[in-house]
N, C-alpha and C. Protein backbone atom coordinates (compact mmCIF):
# COMPACT_ATOMS: atom_id res chain seq x y z
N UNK A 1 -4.91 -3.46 4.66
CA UNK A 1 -5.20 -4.06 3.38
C UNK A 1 -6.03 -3.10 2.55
N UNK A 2 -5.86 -2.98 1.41
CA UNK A 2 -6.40 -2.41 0.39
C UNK A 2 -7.40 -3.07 -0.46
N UNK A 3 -8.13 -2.69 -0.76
CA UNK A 3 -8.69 -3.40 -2.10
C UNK A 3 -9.55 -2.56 -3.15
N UNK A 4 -9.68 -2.71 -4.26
CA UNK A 4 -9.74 -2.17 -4.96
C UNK A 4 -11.45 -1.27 -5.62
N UNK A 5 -11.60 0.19 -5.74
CA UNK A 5 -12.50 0.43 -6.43
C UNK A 5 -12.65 0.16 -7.19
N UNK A 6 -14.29 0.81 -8.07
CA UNK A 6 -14.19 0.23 -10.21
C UNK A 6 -13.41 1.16 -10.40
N UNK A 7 -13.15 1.00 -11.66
CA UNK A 7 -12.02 1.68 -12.38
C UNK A 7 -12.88 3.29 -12.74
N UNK A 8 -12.44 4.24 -12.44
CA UNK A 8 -12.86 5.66 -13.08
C UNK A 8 -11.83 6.35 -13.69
N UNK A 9 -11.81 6.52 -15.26
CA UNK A 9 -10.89 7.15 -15.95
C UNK A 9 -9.88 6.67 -16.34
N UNK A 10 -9.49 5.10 -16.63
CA UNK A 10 -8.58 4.22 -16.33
C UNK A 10 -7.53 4.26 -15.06
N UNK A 11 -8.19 4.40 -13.96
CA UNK A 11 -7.24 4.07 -13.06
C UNK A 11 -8.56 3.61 -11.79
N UNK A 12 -7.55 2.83 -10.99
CA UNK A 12 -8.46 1.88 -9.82
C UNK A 12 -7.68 2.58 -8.45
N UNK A 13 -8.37 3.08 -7.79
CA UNK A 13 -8.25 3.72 -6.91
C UNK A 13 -8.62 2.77 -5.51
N UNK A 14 -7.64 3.06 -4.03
CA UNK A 14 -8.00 2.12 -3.88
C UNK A 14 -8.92 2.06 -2.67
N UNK A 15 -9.42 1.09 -1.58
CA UNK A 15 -10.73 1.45 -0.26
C UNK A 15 -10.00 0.16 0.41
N UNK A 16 -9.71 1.10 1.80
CA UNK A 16 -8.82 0.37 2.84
C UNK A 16 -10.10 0.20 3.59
N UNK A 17 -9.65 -1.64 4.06
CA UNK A 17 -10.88 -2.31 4.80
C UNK A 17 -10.35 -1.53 6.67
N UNK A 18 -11.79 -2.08 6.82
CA UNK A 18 -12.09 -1.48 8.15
C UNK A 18 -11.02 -1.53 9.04
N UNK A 19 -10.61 -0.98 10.41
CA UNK A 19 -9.55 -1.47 11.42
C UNK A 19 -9.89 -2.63 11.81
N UNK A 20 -11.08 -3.13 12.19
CA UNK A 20 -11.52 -4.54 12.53
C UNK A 20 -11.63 -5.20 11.14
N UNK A 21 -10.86 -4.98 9.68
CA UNK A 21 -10.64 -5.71 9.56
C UNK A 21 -12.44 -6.10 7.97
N UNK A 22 -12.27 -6.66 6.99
CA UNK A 22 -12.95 -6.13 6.10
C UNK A 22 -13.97 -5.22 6.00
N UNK A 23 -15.06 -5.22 5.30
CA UNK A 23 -15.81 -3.75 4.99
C UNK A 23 -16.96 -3.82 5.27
N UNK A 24 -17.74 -3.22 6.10
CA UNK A 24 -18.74 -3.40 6.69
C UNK A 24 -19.91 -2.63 6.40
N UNK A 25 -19.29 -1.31 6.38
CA UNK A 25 -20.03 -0.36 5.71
C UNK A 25 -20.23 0.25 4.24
N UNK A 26 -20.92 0.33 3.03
CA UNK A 26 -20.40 1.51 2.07
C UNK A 26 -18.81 2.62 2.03
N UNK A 27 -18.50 2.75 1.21
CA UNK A 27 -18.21 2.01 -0.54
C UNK A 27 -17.89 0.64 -0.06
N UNK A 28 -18.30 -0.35 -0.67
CA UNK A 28 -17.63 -1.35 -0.86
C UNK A 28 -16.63 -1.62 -2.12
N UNK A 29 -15.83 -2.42 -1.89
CA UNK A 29 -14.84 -2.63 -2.98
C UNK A 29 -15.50 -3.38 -4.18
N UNK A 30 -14.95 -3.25 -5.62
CA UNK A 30 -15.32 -3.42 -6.90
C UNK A 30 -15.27 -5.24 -6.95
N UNK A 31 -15.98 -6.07 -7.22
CA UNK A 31 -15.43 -7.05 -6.91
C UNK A 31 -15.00 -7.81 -8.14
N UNK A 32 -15.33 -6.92 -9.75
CA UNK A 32 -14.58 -6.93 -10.80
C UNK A 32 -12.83 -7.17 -10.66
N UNK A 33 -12.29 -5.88 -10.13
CA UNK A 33 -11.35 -5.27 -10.02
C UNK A 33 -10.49 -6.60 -8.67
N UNK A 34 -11.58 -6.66 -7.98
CA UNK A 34 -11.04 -7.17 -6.26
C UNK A 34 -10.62 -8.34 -6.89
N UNK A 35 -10.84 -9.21 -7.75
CA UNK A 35 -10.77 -10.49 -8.58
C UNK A 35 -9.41 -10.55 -9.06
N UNK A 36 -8.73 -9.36 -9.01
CA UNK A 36 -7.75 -9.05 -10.22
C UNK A 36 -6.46 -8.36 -9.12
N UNK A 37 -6.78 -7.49 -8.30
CA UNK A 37 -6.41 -6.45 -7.56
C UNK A 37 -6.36 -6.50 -6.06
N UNK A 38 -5.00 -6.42 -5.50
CA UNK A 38 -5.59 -6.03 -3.92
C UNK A 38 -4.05 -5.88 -3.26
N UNK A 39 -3.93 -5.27 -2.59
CA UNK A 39 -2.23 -5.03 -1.99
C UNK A 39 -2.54 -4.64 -0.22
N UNK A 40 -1.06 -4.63 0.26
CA UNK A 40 -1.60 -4.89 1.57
C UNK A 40 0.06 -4.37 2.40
N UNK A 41 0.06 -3.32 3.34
CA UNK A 41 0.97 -2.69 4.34
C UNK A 41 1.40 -3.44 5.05
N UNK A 42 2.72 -3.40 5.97
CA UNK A 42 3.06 -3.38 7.46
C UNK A 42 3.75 -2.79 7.77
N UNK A 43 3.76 -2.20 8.95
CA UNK A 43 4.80 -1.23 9.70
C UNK A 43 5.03 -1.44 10.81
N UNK A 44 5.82 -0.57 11.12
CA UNK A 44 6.10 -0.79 12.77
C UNK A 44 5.07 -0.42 13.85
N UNK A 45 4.52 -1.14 14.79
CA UNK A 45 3.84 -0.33 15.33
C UNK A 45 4.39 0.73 16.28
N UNK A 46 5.58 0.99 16.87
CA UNK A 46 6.60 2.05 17.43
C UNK A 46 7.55 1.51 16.91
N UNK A 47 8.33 2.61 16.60
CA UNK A 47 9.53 2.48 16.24
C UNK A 47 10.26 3.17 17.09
N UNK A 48 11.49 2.56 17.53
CA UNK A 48 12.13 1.06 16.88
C UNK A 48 11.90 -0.02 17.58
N UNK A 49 10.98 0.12 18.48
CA UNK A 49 10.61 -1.07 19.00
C UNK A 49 9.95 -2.36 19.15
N UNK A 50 9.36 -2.28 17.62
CA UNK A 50 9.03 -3.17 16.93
C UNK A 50 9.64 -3.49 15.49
N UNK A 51 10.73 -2.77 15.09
CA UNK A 51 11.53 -2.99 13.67
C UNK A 51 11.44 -0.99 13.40
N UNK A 52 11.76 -0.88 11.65
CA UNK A 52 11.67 -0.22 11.56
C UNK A 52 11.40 0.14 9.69
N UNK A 53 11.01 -1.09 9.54
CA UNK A 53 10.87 -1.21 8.10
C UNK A 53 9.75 -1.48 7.80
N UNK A 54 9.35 -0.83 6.65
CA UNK A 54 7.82 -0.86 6.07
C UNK A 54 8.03 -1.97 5.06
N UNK A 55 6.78 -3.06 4.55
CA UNK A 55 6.72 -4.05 3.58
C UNK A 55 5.76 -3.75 2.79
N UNK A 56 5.35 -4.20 1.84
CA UNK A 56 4.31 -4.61 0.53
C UNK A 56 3.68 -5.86 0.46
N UNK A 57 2.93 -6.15 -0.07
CA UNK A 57 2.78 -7.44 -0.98
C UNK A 57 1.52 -7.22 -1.68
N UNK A 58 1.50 -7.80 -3.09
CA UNK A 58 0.25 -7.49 -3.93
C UNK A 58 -0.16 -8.84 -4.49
N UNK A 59 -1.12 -8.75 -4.89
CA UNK A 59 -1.72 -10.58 -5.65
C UNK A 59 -0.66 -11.17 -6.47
N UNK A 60 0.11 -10.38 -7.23
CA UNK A 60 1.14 -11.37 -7.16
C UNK A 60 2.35 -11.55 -6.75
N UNK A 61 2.43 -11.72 -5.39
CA UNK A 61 3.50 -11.96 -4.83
C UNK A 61 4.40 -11.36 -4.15
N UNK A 62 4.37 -10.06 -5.31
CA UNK A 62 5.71 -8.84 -5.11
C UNK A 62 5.76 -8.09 -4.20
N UNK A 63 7.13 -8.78 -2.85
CA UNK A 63 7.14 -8.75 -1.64
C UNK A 63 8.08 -7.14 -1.38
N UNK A 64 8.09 -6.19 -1.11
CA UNK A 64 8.81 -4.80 -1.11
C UNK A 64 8.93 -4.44 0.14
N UNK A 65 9.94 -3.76 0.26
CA UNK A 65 10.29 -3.35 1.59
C UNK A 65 10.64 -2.00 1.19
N UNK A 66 10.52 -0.56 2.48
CA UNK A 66 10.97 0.66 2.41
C UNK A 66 11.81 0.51 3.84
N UNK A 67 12.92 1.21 3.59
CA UNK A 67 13.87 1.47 4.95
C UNK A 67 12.89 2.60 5.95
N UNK A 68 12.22 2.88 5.60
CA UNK A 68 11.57 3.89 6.50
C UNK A 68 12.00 4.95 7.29
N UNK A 69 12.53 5.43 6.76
CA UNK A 69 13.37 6.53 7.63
C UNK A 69 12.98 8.21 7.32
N UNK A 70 12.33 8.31 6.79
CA UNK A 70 11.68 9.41 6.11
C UNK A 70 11.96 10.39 7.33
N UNK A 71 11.45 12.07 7.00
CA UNK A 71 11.01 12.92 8.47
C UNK A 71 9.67 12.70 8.67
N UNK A 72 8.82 11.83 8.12
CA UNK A 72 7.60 10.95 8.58
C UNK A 72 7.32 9.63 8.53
N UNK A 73 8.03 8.88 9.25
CA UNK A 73 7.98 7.28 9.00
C UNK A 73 6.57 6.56 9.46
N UNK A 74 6.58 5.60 8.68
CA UNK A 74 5.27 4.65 9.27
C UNK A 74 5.31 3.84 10.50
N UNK A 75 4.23 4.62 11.44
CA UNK A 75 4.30 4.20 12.90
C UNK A 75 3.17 3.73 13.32
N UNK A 76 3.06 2.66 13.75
CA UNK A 76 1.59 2.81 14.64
C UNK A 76 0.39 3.16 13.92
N UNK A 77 -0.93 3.99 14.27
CA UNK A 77 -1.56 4.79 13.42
C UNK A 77 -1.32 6.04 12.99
N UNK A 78 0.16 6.38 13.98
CA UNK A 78 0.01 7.62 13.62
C UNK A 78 0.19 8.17 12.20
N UNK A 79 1.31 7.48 11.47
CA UNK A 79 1.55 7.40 10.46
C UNK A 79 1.20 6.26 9.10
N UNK A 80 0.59 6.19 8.24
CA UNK A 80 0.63 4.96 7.56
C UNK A 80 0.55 5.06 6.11
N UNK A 81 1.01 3.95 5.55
CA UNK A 81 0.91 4.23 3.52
C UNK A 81 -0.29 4.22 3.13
N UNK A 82 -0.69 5.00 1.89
CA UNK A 82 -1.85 5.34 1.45
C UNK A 82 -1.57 4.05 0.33
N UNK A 83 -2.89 3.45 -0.20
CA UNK A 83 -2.75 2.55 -1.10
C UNK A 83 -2.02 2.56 -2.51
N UNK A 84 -1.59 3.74 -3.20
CA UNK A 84 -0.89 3.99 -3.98
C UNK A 84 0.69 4.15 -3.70
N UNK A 85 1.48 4.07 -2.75
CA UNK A 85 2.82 4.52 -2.27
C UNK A 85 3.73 3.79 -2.81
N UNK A 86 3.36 2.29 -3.39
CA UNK A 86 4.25 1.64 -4.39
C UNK A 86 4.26 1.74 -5.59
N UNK A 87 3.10 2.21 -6.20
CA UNK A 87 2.86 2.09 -7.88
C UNK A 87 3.25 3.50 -7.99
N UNK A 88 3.88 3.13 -9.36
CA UNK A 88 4.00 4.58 -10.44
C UNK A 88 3.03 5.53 -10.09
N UNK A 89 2.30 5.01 -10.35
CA UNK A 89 0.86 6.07 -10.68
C UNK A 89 0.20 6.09 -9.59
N UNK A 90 0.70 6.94 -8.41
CA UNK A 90 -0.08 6.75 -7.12
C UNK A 90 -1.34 6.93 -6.92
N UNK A 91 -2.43 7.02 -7.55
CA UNK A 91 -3.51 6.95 -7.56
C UNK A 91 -3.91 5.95 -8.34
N UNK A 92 -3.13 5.07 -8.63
CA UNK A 92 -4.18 4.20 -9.45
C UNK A 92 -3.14 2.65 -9.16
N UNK A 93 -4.16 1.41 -8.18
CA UNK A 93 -3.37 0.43 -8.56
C UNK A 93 -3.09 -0.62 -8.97
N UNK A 94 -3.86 -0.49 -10.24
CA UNK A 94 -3.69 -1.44 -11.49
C UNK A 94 -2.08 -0.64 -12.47
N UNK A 95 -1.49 0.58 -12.26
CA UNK A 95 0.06 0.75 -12.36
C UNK A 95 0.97 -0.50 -12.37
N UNK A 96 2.04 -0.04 -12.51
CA UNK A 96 3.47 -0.70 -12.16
C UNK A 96 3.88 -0.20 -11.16
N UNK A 97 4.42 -1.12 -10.54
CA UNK A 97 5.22 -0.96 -9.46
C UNK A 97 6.27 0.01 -9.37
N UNK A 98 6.66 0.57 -8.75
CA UNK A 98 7.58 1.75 -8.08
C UNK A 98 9.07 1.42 -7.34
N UNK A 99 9.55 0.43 -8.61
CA UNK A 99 11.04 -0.01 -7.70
C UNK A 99 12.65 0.70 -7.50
N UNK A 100 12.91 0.74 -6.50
CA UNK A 100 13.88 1.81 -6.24
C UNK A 100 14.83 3.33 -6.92
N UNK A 101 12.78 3.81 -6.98
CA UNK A 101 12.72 5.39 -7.11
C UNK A 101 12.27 5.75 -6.07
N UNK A 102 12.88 7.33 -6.05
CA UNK A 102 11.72 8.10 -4.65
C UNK A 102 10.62 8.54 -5.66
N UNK A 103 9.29 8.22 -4.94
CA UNK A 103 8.20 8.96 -5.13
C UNK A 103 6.79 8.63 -4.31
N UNK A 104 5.85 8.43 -4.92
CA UNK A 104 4.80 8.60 -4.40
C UNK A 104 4.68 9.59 -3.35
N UNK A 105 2.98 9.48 -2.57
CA UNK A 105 2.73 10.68 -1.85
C UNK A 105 3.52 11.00 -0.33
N UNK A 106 4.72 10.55 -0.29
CA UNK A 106 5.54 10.13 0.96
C UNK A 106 7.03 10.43 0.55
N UNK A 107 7.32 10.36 -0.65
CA UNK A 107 8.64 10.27 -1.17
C UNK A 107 9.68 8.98 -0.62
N UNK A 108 8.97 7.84 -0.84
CA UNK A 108 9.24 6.87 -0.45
C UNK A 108 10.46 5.77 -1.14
N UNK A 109 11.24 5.28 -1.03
CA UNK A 109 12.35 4.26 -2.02
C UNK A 109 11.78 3.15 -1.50
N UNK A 110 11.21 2.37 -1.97
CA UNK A 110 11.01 1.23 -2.08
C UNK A 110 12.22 -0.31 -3.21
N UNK A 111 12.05 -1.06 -2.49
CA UNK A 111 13.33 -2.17 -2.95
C UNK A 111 12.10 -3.65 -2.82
N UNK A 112 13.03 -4.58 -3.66
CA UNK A 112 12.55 -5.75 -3.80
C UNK A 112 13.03 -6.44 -2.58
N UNK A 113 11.85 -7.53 -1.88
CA UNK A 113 12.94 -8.37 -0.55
C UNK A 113 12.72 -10.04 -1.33
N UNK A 114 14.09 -10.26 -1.55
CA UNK A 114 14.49 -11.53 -2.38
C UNK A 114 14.61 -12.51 -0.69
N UNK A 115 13.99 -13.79 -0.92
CA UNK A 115 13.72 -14.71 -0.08
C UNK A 115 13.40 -16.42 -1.06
């Protein structure tokens, strides 16, 4: 899970909570921004033996999936999305969303999952 810094330079950059899980230590997240802002991963933890598809979801709603197949897919810890990998503007994620283009810091295609 992600959640969000203050904004520097118009863009919100973002501070992934702890492995156990929220933030315990400094930086803490903006709680301006956190009000407004917050997006959140899953992956496989081996692949393919747990799936092989990466998901999204952000405050509102917008559920995304990547086929994951990259020559670096999201595994386990070894591999994982940086908080920008869906938005346009990979550093910043108060952006738009990133729907089936390659880009961000992964060169990633991301798609909508209709349910």
């Amino acid at each position: 899970m992600w959640l969000p810094h203050p904004t520097v330079a118009a863009e919100v950059s973002g501070l992934s909570e702890d492995w156990t899980g929220g933030k315990c230590c400094a930086p803490f997240p903006d709680p301006s921004n956190g009000a407004q802002l917050w997006c959140c991963y899953a992956w496989p933890l081996e692949i393919p033996l747990t799936g092989t598809r990466a998901f999204f979801i952000n405050q509102e709603g917008n559920l995304l999936q990547c086929m994951n197949h990259g020559s670096t897919p999201y595994t386990g810890a070894i591999k994982t999305p940086n908080f920008g990998e869906v938005y346009q503007v990979w550093t910043d994620m108060a952006s738009d969303l990133r729907i089936g283009q390659a880009g961000g810091s992964d060169n990633t295609i991301w798609s909508e999952v209709w349910y």
